[in-house]
Protein backbone atom coordinates (compact mmCIF):
# COMPACT_ATOMS: atom_id res chain seq x y z
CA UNK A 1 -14.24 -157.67 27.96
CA UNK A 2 -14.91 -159.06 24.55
CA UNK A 3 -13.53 -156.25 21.89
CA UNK A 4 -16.96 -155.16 19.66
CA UNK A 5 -16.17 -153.57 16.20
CA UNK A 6 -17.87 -150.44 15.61
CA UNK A 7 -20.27 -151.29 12.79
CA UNK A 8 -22.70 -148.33 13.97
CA UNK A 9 -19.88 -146.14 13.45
CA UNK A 10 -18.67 -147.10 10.12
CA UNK A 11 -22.34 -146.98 8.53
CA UNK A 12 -21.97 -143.07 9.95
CA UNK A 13 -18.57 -142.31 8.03
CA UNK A 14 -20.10 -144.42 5.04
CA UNK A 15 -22.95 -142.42 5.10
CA UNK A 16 -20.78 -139.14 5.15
CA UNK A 17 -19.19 -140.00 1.69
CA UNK A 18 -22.57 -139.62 0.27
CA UNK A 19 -24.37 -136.60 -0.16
CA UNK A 20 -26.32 -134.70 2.71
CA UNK A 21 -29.64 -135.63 2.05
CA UNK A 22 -32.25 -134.61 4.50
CA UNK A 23 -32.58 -138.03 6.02
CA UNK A 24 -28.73 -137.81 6.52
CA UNK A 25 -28.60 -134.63 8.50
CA UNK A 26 -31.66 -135.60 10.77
CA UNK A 27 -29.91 -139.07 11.31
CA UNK A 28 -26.63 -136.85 12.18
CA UNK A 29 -28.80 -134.52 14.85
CA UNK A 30 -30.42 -137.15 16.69
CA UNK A 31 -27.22 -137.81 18.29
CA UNK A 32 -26.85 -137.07 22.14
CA UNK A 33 -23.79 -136.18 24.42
CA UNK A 34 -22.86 -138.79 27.20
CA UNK A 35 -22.28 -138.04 30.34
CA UNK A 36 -19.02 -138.92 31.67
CA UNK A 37 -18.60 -139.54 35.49
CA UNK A 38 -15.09 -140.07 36.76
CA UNK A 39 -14.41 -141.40 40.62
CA UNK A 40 -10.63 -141.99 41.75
CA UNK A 41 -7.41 -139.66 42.52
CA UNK A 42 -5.24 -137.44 40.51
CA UNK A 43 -4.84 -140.07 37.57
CA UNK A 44 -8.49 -138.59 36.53
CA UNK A 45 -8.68 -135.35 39.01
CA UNK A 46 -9.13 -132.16 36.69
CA UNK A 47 -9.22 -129.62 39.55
CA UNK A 48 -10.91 -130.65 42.86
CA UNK A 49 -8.66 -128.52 44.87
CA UNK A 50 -9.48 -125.26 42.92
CA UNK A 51 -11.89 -124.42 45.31
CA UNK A 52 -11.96 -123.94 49.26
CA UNK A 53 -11.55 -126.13 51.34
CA UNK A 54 -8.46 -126.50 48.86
CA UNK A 55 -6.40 -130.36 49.80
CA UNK A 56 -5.70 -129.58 53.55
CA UNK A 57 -2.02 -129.33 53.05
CA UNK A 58 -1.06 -125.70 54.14
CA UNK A 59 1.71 -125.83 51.41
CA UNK A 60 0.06 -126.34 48.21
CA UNK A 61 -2.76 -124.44 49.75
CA UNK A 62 -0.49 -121.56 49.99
CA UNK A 63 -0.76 -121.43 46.02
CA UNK A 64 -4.04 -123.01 45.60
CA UNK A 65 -6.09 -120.49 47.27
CA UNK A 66 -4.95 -118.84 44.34
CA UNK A 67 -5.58 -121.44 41.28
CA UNK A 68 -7.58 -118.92 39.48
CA UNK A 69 -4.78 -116.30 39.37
CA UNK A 70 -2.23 -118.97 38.43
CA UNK A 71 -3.97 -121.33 36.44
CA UNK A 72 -3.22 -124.00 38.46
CA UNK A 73 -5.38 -126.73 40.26
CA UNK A 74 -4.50 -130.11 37.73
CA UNK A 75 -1.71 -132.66 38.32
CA UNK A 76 -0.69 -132.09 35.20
CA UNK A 77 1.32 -128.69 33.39
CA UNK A 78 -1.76 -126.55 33.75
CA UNK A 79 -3.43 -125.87 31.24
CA UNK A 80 -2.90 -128.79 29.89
CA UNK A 81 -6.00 -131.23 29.45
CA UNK A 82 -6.19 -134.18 31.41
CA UNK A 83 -7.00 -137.91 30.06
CA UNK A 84 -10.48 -138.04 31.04
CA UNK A 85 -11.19 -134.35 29.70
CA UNK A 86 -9.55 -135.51 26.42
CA UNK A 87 -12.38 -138.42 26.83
CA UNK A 88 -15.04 -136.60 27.23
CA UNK A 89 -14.09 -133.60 24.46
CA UNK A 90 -14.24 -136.16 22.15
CA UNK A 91 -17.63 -137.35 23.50
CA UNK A 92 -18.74 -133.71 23.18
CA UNK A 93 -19.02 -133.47 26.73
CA UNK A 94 -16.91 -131.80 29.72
CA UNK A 95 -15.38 -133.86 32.68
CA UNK A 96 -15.53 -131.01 35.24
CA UNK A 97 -15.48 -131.46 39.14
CA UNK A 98 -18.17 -132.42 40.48
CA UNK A 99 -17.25 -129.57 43.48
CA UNK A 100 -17.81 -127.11 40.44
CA UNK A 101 -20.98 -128.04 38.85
CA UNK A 102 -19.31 -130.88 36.68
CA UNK A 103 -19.44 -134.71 36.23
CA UNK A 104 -16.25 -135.70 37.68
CA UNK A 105 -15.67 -136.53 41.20
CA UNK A 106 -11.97 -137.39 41.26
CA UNK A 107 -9.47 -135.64 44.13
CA UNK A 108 -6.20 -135.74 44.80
CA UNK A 109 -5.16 -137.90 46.95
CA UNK A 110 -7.69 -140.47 47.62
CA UNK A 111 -7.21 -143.92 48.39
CA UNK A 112 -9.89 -145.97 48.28
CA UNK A 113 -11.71 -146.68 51.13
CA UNK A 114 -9.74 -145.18 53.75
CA UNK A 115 -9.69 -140.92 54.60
CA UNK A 116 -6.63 -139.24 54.79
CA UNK A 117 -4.74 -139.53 58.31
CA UNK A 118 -1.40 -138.04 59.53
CA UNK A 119 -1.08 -141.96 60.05
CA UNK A 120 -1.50 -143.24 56.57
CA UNK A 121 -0.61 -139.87 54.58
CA UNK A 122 -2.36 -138.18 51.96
CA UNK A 123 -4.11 -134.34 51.49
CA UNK A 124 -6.35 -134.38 54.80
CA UNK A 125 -9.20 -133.75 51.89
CA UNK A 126 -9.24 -136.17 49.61
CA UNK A 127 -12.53 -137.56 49.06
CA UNK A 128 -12.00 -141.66 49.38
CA UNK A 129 -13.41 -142.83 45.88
CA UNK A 130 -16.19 -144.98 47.62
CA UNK A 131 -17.30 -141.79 48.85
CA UNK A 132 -17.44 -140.53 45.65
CA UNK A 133 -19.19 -142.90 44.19
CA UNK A 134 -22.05 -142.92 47.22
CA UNK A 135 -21.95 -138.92 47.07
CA UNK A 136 -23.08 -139.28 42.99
CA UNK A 137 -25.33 -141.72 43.81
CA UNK A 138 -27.19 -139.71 46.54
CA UNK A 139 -27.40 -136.85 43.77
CA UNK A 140 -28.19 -138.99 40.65
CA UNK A 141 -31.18 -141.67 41.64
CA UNK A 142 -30.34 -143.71 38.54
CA UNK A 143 -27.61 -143.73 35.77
CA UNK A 144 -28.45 -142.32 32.19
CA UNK A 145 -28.37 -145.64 29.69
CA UNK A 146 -25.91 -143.64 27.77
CA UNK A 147 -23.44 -142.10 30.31
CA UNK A 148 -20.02 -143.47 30.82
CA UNK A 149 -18.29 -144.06 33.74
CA UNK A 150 -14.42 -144.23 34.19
CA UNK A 151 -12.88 -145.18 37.91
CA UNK A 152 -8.97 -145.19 38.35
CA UNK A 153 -7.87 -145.73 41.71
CA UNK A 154 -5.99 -147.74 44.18
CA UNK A 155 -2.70 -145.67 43.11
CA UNK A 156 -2.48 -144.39 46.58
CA UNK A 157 -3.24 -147.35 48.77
CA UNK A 158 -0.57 -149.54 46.89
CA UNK A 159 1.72 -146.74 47.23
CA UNK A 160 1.08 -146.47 50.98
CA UNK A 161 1.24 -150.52 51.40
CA UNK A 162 4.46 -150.88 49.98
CA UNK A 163 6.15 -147.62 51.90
CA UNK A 164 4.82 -148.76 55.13
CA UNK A 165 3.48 -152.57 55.14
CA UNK A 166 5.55 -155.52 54.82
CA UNK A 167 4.95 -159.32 54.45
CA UNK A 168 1.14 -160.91 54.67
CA UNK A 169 0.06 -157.78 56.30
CA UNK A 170 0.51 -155.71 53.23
CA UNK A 171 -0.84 -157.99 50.66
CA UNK A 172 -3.57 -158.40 52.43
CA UNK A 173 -4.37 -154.51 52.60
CA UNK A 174 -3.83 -154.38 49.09
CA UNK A 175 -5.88 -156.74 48.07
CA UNK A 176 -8.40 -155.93 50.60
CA UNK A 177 -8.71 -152.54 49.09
CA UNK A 178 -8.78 -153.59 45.30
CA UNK A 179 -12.07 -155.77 46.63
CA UNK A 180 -13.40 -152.58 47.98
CA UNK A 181 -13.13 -150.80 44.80
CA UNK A 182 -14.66 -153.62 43.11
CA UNK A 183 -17.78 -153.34 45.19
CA UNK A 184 -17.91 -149.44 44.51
CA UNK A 185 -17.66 -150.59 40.80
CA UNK A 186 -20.90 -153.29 41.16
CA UNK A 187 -22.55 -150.31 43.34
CA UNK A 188 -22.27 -148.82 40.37
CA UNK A 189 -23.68 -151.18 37.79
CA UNK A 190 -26.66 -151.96 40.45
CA UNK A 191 -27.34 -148.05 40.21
CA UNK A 192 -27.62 -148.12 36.60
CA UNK A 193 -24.16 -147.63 34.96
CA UNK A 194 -23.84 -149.65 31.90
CA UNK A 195 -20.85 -148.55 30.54
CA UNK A 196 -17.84 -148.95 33.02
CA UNK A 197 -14.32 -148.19 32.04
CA UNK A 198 -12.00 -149.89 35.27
CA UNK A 199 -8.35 -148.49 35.11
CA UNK A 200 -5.61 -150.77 35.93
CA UNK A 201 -2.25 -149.46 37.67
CA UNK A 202 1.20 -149.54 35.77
CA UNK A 203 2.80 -152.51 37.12
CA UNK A 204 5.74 -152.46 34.70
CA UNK A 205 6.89 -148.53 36.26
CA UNK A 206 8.47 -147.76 39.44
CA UNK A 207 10.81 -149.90 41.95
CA UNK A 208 10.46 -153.83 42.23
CA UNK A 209 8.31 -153.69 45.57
CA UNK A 210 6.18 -151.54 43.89
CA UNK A 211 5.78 -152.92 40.65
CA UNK A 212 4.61 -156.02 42.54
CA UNK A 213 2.20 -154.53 44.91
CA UNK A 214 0.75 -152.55 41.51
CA UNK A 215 0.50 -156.36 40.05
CA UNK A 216 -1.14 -157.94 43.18
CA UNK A 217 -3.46 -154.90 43.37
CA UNK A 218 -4.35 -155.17 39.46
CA UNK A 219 -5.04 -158.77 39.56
CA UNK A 220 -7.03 -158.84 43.00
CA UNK A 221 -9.33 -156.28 41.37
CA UNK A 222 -9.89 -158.04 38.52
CA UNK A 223 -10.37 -161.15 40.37
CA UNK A 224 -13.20 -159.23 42.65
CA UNK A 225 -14.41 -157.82 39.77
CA UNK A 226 -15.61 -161.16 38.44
CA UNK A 227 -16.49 -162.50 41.02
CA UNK A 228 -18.91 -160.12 41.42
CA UNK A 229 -20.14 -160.25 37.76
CA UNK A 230 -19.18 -156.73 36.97
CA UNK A 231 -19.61 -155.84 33.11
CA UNK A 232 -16.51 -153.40 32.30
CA UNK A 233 -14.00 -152.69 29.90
CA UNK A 234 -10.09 -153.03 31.33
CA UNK A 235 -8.73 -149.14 30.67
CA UNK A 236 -5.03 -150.39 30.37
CA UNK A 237 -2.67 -147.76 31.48
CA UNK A 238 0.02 -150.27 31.74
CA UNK A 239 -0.09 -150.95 27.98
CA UNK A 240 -0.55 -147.63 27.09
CA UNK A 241 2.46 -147.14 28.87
CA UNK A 242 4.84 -150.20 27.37
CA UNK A 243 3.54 -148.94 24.02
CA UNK A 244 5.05 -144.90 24.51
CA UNK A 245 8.10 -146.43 25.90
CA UNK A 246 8.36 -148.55 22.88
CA UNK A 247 8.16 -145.91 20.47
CA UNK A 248 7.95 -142.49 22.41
CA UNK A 249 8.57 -140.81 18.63
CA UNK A 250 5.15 -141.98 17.40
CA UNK A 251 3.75 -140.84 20.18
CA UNK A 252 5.53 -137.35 19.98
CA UNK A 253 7.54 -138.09 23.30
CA UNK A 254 10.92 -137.60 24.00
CA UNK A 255 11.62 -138.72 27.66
CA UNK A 256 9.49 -141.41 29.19
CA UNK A 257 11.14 -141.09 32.70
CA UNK A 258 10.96 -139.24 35.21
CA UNK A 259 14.16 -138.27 36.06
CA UNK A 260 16.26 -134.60 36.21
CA UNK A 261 15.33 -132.69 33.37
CA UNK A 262 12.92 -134.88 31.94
CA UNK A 263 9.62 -133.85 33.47
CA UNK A 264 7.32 -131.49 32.21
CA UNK A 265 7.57 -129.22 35.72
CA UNK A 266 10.60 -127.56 37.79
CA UNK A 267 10.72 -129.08 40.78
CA UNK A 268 10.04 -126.36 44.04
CA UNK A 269 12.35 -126.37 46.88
CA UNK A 270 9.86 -127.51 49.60
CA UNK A 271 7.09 -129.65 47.84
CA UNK A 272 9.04 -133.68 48.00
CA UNK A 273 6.40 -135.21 45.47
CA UNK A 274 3.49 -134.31 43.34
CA UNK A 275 4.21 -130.58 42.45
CA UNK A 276 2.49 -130.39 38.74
CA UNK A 277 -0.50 -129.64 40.76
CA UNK A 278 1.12 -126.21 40.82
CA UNK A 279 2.63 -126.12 37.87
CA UNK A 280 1.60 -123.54 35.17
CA UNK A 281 3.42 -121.12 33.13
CA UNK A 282 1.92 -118.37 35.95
CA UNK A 283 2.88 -120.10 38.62
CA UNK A 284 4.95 -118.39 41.16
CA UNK A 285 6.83 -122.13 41.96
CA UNK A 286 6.61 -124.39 39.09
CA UNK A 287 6.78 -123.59 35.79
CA UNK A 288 6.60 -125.63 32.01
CA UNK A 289 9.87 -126.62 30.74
CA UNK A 290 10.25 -126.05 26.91
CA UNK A 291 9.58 -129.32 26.22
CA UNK A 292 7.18 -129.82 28.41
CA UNK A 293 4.60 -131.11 25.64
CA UNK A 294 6.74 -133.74 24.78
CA UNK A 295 7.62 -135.86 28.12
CA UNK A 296 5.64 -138.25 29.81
CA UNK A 297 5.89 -136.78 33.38
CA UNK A 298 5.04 -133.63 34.64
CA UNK A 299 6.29 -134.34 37.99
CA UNK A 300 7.45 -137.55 39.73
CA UNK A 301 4.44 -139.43 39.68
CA UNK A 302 1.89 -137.32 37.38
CA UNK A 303 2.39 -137.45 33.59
CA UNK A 304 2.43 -134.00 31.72
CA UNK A 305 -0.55 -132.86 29.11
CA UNK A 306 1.26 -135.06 26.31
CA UNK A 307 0.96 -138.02 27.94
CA UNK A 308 -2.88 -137.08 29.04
CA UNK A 309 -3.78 -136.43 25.37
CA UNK A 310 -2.41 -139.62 24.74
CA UNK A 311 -4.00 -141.62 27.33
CA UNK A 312 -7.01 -139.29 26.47
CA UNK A 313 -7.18 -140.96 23.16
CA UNK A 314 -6.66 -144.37 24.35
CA UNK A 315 -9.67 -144.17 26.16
CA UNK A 316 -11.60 -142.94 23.48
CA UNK A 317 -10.57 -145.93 21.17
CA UNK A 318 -11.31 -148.17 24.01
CA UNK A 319 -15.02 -146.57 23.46
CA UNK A 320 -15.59 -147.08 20.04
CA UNK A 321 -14.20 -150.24 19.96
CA UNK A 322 -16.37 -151.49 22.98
CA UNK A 323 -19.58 -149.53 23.24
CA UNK A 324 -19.30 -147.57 19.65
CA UNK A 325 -23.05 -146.67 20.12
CA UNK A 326 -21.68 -143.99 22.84
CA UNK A 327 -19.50 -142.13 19.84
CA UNK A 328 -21.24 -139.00 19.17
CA UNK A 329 -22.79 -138.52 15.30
CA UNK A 330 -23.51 -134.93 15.03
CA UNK A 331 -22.45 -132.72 12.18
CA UNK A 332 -19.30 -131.61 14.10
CA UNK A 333 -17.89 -134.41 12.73
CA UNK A 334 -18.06 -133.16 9.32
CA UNK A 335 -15.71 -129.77 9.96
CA UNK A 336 -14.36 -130.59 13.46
CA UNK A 337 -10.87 -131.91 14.22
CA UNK A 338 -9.93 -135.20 14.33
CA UNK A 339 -9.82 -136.65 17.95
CA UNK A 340 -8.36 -138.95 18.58
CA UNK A 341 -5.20 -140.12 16.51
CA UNK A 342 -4.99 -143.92 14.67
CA UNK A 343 -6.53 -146.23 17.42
CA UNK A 344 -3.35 -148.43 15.94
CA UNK A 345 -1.15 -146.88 17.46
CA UNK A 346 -2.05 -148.53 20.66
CA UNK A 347 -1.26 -152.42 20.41
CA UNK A 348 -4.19 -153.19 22.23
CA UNK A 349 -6.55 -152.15 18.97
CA UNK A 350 -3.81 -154.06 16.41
CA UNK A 351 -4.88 -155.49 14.04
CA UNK A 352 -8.89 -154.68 14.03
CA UNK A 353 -9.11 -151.29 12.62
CA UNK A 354 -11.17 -148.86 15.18
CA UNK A 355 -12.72 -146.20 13.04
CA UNK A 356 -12.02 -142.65 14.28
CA UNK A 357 -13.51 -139.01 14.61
C-alpha cells in the first residue's frame, strides 16, 4: 500500500509550538479513540485463555485456572505488554479479549480455518481466526469509519504443513489457507473495516523448510489479497525482524535467538514449546530471566515484552504513516510520554520522516 505522509499530523505538532488559544484546545478535544480489533493467534493474543474454558490442554490449564493469582495468561513474560496493546496504548485505546469485554479476539493456537484436532495439533480451544472474525461480525453490524483492524495469522497452519505435509500436498494446504484468510480479510472490508493492517510471517527465521513454507504462505496471501481487491497496509514482521537482528543495540536487545539462555522465560520440565504463556515473575513454573527485557524471545517461538514494545511501535508508525488521520490529537499529547520511539529506526519508514507522539 502506497506510504501517505502524515500532513494532518504535522499541522497538530505545528500547532502545539504556538500558544493554546481557545481554538487550539477545542481542535485538540475533538479528537476520538479508535477502536482496535485484533483476529489471529498468540502473535496478537493478550490473554484469551485467562478465563474458563482456559486452552483445553490439561497442562497449561493446570496453571491457567490460576492466571489471576500468577499473572499469567500472555505469550509473552507476563506482564509484559504485547504488540497490539502497545498499538492501541498509543491510540488511547485498550486491545483486551474480546472473551473479557475487550476488542481483541486473538487465541492461542488458532490456525486459520481449521479447529484444533488431536490430528492436526493445537489447544483443543483455539478459536480458528475466521471464526473470529464471523463471531465480531455477528456482534458489531457494521465497522466504526475510524476503528482499526490488525489480523496476524497463518503461523500455525504453516507450522503444521511443514511438520506433517510434504510435496504438492503441503503447498497446496498452505496456500489454500493463506486464500482463506484473505477472504476473512475482504469479509472484513465488505463489513465496513477501512483500515486493515495484514501481518506477514517471518520468512527469514526458523529452519529452511520452514522459512519456505512462511514465504509461500506470505506471498499466496498477498496474491489472494489482490485478487480480491483488499485495501490494507502490509504489517511487516519480517522486516521488523531483519532490522533488530541488524542492530539489536538500537533496539535495546541483546540476544535475537532463541537459544539456551537467551530467552526471556526458564524453560519447565514438561511443557516442549510455547511456555511464556506461563511465564511471570509469580509463576510457580516459569519465571523472567534478568534480562528478560532485553531478548527477543520469551520462549521458543513467542518473543518477550521487548520485542512486543518494539513491534508495538512498528505498528504504530505503520499508522501514522498510512492512515495518520487515526493518530489521536488530544491534550495528552502535550504532557504524556512519547510512544512510540523514531519511526527511523525501522528501515521500512527511511528516509520519509514519520512524525511521532
Amino acid at each position: 500500500m502506497r506510504r501517505i505522509i502524515p500532513v494532518a499530523t504535522a499541522a497538530v505538532l505545528a500547532l502545539l509550538t504556538q500558544s493554546a488559544s481557545a481554538a487550539v484546545l477545542a481542535l485538540l478535544a475533538q479528537s476520538a479513540s479508535a477502536a482496535v480489533w485484533v483476529f489471529g493467534d498468540s502473535n496478537v493474543d493478550t490473554g484469551w485463555y485467562k478465563t474458563s474454558p482456559f486452552s483445553g490442554e490439561a497442562t497449561f490449564d493446570f496453571y491457567l485456572a490460576n492466571a489471576a493469582l500468577y499473572g499469567i495468561g500472555k505469550p509473552t513474560n507476563n506482564p509484559g505488554p504485547m504488540s497490539v496493546e502497545v498499538l492501541a496504548t498509543g491510540l488511547h485505546t485498550t486491545a483486551s479479549p474480546a472473551n473479557q469485554g475487550g476488542t481483541n479476539y486473538a487465541t492461542s493456537g488458532a490456525k486459520n480455518v481449521d479447529a484444533n484436532t488431536a490430528a492436526n495439533g493445537g489447544f483443543p480451544n483455539a478459536v480458528p481466526t475466521l471464526a473470529q472474525i464471523e463471531a465480531y461480525a455477528g456482534r458489531h453490524p457494521a465497522a466504526a469509519s475510524g476503528d482499526l483492524f490488525v489480523v496476524d495469522s497463518g503461523g500455525n497452519d504453516v507450522s503444521y504443513a511443514v511438520k506433517n505435509l510434504v510435496g504438492p500436498t503441503q503447498a497446496d494446504y498452505i496456500t489454500s489457507r493463506a486464500a482463506f484468510l484473505a477472504k476473512g480479510v475482504a469479509f472484513l472490508q465488505a463489513h465496513g473495516a477501512k483500515h486493515i493492517i495484514v501481518v506477514n510471517q517471518p520468512e527469514s527465521f526458523g529452519s529452511a523448510d520452514m522459512q519456505a513454507g512462511r514465504h509461500l504462505y506470505n506471498t499466496a496471501l498477498r496474491n489472494a489479497l489482490a485478487s480480491l481487491s483488499v485495501a490494507y497496509a502490509w504489517g511487516d514482521l519480517n522486516n521488523v525482524r531483519r532490522d533488530i537482528v541488524a542492530n539489536p543495540a538500537q533496539f535495546g536487545i541483546q540476544y535475537t535467538g532463541n537459544g539456551t539462555g537467551q530467552t526471556a522465560c526458564n524453560q519447565p520440565s514438561n511443557i516442549a514449546s510455547g511456555w511464556a504463556l506461563l511465564c511471570s515473575a509469580a509463576s510457580p513454573v516459569s519465571v523472567p530471566s534478568a534480562i528478560a527485557d532485553h531478548v527477543l524471545f520469551a520462549d521458543d517461538e513467542h518473543w518477550a515484552s521487548g520485542g512486543q514494545r518494539i513491534l508495538g511501535e512498528y505498528y504504530y508508525c505503520l499508522v501514522a504513516a498510512t492512515w495518520p488521520q487515526l493518530l489521536p490529537v488530544t491534550l495528552s499529547v502535550l504532557t504524556g510520554p512519547r510512544v512510540p520511539a523514531a519511526c527511523q529506526a525501522f528501515s521500512e519508514f527511511r528516509p520519509v520522516s514519520v512524525p511521532t507522539l
